[in-house]
N, C-alpha and C. Protein backbone atom coordinates (compact mmCIF):
# COMPACT_ATOMS: atom_id res chain seq x y z
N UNK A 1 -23.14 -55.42 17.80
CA UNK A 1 -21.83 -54.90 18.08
C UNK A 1 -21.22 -54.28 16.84
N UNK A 2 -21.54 -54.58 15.97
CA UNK A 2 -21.59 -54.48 14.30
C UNK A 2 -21.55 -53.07 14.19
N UNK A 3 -22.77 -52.50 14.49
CA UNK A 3 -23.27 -51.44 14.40
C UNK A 3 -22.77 -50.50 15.19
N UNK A 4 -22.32 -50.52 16.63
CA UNK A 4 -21.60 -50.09 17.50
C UNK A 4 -20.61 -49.41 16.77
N UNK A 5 -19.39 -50.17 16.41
CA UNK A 5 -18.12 -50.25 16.10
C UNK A 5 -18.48 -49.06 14.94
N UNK A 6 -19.47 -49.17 13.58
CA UNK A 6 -19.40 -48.87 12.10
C UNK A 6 -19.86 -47.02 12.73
N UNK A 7 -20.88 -47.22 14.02
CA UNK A 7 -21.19 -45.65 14.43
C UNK A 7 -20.30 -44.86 14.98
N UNK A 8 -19.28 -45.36 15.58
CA UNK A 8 -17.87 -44.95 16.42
C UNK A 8 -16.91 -44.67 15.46
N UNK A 9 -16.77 -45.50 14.40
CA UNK A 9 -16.13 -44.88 13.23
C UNK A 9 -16.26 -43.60 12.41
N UNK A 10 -17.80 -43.84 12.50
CA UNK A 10 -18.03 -42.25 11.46
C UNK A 10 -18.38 -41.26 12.51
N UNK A 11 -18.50 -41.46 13.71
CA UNK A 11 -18.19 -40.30 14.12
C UNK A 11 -16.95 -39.77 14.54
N UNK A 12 -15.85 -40.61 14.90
CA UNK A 12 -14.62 -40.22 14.80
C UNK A 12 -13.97 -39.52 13.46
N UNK A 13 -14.42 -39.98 12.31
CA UNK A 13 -14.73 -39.56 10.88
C UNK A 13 -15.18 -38.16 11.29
N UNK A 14 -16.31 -37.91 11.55
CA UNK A 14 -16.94 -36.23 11.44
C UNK A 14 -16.17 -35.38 12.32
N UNK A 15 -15.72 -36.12 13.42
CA UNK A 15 -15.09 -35.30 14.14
C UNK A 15 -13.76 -34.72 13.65
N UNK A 16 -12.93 -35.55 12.87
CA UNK A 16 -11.72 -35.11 12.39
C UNK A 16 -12.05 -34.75 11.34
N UNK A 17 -13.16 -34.40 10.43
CA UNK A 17 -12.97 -33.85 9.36
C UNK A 17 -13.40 -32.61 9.95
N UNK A 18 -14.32 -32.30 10.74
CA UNK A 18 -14.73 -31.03 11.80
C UNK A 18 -14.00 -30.10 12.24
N UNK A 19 -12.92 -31.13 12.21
CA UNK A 19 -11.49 -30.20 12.84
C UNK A 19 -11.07 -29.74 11.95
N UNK A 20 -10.45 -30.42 11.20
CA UNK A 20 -9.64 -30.18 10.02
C UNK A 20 -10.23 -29.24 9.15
N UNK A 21 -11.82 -28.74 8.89
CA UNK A 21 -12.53 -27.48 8.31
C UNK A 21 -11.96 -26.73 9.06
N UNK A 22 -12.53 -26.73 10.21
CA UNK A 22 -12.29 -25.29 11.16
C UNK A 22 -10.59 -25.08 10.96
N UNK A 23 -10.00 -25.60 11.50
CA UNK A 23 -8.53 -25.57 11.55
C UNK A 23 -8.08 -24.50 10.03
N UNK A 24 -8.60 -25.22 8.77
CA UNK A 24 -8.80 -24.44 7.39
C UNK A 24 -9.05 -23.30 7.77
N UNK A 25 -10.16 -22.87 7.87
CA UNK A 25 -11.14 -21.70 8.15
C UNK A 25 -10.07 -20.89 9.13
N UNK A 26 -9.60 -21.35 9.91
CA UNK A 26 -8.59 -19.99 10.68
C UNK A 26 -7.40 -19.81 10.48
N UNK A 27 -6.78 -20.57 9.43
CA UNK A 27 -5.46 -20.85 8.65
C UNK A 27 -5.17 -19.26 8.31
N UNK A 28 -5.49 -18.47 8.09
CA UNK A 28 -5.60 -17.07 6.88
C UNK A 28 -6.21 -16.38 7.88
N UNK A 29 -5.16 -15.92 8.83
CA UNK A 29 -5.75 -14.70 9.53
C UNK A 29 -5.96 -13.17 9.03
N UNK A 30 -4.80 -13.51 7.82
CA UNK A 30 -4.59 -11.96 6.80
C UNK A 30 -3.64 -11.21 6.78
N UNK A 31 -3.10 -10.54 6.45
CA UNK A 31 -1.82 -10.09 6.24
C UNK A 31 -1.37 -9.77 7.59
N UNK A 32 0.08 -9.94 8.03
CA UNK A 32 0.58 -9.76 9.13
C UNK A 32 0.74 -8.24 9.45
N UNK A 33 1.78 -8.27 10.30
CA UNK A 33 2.25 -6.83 10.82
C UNK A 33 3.71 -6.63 9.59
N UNK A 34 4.28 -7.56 9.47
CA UNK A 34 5.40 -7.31 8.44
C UNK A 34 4.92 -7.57 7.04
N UNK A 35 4.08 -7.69 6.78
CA UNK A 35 3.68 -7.49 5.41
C UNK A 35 2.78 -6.47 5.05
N UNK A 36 1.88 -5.98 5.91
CA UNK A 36 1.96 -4.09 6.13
C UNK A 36 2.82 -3.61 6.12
N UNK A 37 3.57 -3.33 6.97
CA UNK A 37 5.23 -2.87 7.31
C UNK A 37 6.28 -3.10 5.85
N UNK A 38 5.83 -3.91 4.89
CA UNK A 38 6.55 -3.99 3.22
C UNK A 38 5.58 -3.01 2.32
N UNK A 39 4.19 -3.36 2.70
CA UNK A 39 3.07 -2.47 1.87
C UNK A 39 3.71 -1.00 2.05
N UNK A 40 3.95 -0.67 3.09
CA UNK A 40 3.73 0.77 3.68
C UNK A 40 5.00 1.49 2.98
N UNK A 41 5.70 0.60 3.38
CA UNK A 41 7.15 0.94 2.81
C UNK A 41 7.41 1.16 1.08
N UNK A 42 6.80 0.26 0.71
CA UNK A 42 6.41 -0.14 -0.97
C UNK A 42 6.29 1.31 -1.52
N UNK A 43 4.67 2.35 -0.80
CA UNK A 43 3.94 3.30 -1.16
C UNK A 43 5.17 4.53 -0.67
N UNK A 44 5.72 4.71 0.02
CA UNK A 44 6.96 5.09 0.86
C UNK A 44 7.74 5.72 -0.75
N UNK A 45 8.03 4.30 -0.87
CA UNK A 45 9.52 4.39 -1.79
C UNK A 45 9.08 5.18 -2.89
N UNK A 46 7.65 4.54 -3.70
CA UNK A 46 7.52 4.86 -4.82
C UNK A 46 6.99 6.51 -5.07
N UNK A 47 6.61 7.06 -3.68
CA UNK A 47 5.66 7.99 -3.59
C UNK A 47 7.55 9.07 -3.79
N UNK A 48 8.41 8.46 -3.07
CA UNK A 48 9.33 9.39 -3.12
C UNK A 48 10.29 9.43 -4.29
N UNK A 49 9.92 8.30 -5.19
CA UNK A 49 10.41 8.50 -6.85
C UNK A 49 9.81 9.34 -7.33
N UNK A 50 8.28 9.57 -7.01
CA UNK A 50 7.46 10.58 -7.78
C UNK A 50 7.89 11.87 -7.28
N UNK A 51 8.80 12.16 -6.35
CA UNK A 51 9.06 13.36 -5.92
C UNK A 51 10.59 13.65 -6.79
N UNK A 52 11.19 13.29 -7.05
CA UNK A 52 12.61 12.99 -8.16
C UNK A 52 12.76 12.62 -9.41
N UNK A 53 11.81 12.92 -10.29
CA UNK A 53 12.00 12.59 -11.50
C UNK A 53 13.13 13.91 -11.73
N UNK A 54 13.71 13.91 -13.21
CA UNK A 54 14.32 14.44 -13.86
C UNK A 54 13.29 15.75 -14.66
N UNK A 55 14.02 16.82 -13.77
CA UNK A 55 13.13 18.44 -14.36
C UNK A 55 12.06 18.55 -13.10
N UNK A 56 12.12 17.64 -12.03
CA UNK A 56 10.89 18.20 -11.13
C UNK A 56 11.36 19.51 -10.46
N UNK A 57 12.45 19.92 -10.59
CA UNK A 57 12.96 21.15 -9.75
C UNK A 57 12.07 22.40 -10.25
N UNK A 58 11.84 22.04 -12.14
CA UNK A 58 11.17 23.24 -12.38
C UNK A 58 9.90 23.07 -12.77
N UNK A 59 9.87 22.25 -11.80
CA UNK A 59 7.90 22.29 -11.79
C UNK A 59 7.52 23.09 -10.67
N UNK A 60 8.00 23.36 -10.11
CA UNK A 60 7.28 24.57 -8.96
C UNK A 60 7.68 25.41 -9.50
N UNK A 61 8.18 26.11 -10.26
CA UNK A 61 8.42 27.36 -10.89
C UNK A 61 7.44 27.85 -12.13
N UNK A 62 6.70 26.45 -12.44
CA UNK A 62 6.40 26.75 -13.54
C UNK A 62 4.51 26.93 -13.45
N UNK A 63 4.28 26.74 -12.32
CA UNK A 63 3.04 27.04 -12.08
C UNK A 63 2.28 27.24 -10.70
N UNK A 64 1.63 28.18 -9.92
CA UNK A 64 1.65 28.01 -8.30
C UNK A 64 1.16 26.93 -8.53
N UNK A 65 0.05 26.28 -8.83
CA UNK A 65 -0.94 25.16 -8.82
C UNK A 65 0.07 24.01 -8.32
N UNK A 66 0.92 23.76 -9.81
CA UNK A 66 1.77 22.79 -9.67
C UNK A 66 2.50 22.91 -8.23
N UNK A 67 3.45 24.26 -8.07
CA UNK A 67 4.35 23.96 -6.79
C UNK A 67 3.06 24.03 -5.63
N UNK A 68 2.02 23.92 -4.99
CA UNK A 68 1.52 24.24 -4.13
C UNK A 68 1.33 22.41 -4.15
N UNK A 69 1.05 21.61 -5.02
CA UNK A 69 0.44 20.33 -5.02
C UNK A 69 1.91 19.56 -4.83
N UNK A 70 2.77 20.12 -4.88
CA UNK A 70 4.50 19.50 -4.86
C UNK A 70 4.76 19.71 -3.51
N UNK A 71 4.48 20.60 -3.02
CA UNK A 71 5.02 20.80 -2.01
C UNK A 71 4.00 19.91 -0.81
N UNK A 72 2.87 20.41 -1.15
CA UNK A 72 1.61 19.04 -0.26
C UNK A 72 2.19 17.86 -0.43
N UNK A 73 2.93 17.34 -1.78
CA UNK A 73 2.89 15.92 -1.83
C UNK A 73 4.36 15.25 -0.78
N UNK A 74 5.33 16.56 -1.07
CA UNK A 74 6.28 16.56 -0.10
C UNK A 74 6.34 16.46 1.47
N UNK A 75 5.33 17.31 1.76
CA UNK A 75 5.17 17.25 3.00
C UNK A 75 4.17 15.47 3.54
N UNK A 76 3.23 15.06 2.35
CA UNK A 76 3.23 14.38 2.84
C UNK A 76 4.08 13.03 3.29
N UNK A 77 5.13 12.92 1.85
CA UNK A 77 6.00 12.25 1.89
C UNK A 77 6.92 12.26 3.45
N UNK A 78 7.23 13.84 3.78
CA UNK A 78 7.44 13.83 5.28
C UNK A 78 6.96 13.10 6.52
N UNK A 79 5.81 13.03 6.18
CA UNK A 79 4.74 12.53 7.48
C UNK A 79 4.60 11.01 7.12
N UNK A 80 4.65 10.81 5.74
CA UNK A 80 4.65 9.07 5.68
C UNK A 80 5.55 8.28 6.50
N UNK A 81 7.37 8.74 6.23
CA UNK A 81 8.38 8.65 6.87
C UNK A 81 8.44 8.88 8.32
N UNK A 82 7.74 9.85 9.03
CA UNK A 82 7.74 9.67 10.30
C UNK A 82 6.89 8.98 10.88
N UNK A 83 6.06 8.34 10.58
CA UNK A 83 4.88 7.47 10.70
C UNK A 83 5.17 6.57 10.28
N UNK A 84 6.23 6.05 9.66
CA UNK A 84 7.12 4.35 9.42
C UNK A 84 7.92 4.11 10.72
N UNK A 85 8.75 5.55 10.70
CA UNK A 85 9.78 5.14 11.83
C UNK A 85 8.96 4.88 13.09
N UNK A 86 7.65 5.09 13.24
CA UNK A 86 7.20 4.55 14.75
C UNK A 86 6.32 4.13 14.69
N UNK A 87 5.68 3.11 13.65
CA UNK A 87 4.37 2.09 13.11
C UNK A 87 5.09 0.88 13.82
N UNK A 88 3.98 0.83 14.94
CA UNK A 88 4.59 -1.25 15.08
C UNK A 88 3.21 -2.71 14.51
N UNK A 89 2.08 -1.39 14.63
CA UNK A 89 1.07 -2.30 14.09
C UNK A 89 0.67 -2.28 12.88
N UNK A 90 -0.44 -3.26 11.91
CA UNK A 90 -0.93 -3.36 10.73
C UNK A 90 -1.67 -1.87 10.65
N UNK A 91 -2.95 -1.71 11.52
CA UNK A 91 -3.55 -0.44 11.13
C UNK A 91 -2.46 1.31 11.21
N UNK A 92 -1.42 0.85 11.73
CA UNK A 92 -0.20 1.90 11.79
C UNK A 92 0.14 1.99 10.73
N UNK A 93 0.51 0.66 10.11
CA UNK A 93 1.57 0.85 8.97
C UNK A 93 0.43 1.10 7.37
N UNK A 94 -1.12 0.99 7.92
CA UNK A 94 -2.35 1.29 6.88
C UNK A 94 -2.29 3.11 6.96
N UNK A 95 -2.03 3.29 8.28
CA UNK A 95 -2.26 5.23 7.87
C UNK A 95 -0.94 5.68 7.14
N UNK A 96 0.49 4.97 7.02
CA UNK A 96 1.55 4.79 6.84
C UNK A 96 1.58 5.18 4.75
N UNK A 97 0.71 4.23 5.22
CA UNK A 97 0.33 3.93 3.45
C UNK A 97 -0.69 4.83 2.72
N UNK A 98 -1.56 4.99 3.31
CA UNK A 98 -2.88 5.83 2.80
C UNK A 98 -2.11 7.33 2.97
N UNK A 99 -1.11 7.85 3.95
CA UNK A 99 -0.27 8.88 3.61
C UNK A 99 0.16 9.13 2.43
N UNK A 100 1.15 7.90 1.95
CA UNK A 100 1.68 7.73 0.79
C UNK A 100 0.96 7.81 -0.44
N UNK A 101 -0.05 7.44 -0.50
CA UNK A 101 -1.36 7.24 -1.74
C UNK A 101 -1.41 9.12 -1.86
N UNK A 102 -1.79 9.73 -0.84
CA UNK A 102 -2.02 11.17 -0.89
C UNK A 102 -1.15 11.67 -1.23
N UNK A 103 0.12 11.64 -1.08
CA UNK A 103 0.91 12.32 -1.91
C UNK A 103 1.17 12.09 -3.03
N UNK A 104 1.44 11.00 -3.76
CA UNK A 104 1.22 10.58 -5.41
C UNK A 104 -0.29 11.20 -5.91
N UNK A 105 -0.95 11.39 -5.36
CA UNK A 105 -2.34 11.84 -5.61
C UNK A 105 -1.98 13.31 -5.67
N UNK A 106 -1.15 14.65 -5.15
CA UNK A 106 -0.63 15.22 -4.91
C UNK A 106 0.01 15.12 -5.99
N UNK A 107 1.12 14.82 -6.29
CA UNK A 107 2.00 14.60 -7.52
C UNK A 107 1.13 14.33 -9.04
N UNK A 108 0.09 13.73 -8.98
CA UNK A 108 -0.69 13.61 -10.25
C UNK A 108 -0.90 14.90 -10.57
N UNK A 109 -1.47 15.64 -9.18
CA UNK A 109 -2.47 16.90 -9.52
C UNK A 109 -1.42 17.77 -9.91
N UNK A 110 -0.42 18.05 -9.68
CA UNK A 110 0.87 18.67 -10.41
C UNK A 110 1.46 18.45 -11.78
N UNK A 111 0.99 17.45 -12.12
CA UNK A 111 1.47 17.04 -13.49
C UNK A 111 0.28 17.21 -14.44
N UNK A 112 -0.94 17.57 -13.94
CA UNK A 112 -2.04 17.75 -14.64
C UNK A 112 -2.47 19.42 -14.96
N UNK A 113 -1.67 19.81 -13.47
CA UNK A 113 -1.41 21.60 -13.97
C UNK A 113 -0.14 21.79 -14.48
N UNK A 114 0.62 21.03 -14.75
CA UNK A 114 1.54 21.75 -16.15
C UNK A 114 1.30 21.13 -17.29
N UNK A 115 0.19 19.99 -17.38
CA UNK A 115 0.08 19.47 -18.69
C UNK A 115 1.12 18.43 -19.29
N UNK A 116 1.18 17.66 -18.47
CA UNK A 116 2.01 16.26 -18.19
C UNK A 116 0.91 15.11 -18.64
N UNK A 117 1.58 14.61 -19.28
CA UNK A 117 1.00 13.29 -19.49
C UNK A 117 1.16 12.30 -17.93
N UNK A 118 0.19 11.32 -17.40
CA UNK A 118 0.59 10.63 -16.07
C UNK A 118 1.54 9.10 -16.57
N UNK A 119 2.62 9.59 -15.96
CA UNK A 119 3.94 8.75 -16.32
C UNK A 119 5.09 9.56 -17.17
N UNK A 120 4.97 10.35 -16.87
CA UNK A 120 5.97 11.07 -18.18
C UNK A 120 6.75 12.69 -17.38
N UNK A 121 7.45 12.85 -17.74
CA UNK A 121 8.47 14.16 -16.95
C UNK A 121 9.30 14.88 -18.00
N UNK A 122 8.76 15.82 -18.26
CA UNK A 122 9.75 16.45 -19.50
C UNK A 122 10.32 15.67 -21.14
N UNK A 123 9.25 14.74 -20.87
CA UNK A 123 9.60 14.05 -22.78
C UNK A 123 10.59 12.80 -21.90
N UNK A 124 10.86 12.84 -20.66
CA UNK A 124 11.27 11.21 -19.96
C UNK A 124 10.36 10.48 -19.73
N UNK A 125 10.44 9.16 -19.60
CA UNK A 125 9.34 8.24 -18.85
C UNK A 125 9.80 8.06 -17.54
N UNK A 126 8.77 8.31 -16.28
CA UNK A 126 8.95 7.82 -15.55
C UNK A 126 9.46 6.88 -14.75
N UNK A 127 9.96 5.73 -14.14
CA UNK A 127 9.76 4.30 -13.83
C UNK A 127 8.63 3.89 -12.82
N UNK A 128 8.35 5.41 -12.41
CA UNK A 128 7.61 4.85 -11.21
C UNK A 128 5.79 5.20 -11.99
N UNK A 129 5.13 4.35 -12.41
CA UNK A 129 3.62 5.13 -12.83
C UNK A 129 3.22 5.25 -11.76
N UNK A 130 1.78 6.61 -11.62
CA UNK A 130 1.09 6.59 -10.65
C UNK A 130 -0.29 6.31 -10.74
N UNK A 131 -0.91 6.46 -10.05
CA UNK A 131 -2.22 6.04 -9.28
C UNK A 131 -3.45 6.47 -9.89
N UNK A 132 -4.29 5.96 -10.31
CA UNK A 132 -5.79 6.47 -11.11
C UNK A 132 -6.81 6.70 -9.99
């Protein structure tokens, strides 16, 4: 009976530690829908500082290269924003974002045809750095 009792134990034992792994293991499903929805927004904001520094007015004047990559980065900044206002899911608020990446990517390539240092605007520093 000894033995009975000591086998009923440890398997009640395996069983709750059985659980309690698995239970672990599905704890972390991965980032939600509102923490995309902050990501997206994040790339959003910063992508549209890179569109407002101080002297960006005469960066399209000062080279087509530059204004042709300003104006791409603008437009994408456009399409990021309309693609927030009607993202309800994670992979929504991922094209949301990967928008945003393209236009700072956009904005680099403008600062590299007027011969900008990356972070820097007319002898200002930026606040917002961008993207390698």
């Amino acid at each position: 009976m000894g033995y009975a009792i000591a086998l009923s134990a440890l398997l009640i034992a395996g069983t709750v530690g059985a659980v309690v792994a698995l239970r672990r293991t599905q704890a972390s499903p991965g980032p939600t829908e509102l923490d995309a929805e902050a990501e997206a927004n994040r790339w959003l904001i910063r992508l549209g500082g890179s569109l407002m520094p101080p002297g960006a007015s005469n960066w399209a004047s000062n080279g087509k290269t530059a204004g042709r990559a300003l104006t791409d980065a603008a437009e994408c900044h456009r399409a990021a924003r309309s693609l927030l206002a009607e993202a309800r899911t994670a992979a929504e608020y991922e094209r949301v974002t990967r928008t945003a990446q393209q236009g700072l990517r956009h904005v680099e390539a403008a600062r590299e045809a007027l011969g900008l240092a990356t972070g820097q605007t007319s002898g200002v520093l930026d606040p917002v750095p961008l993207l390698r």
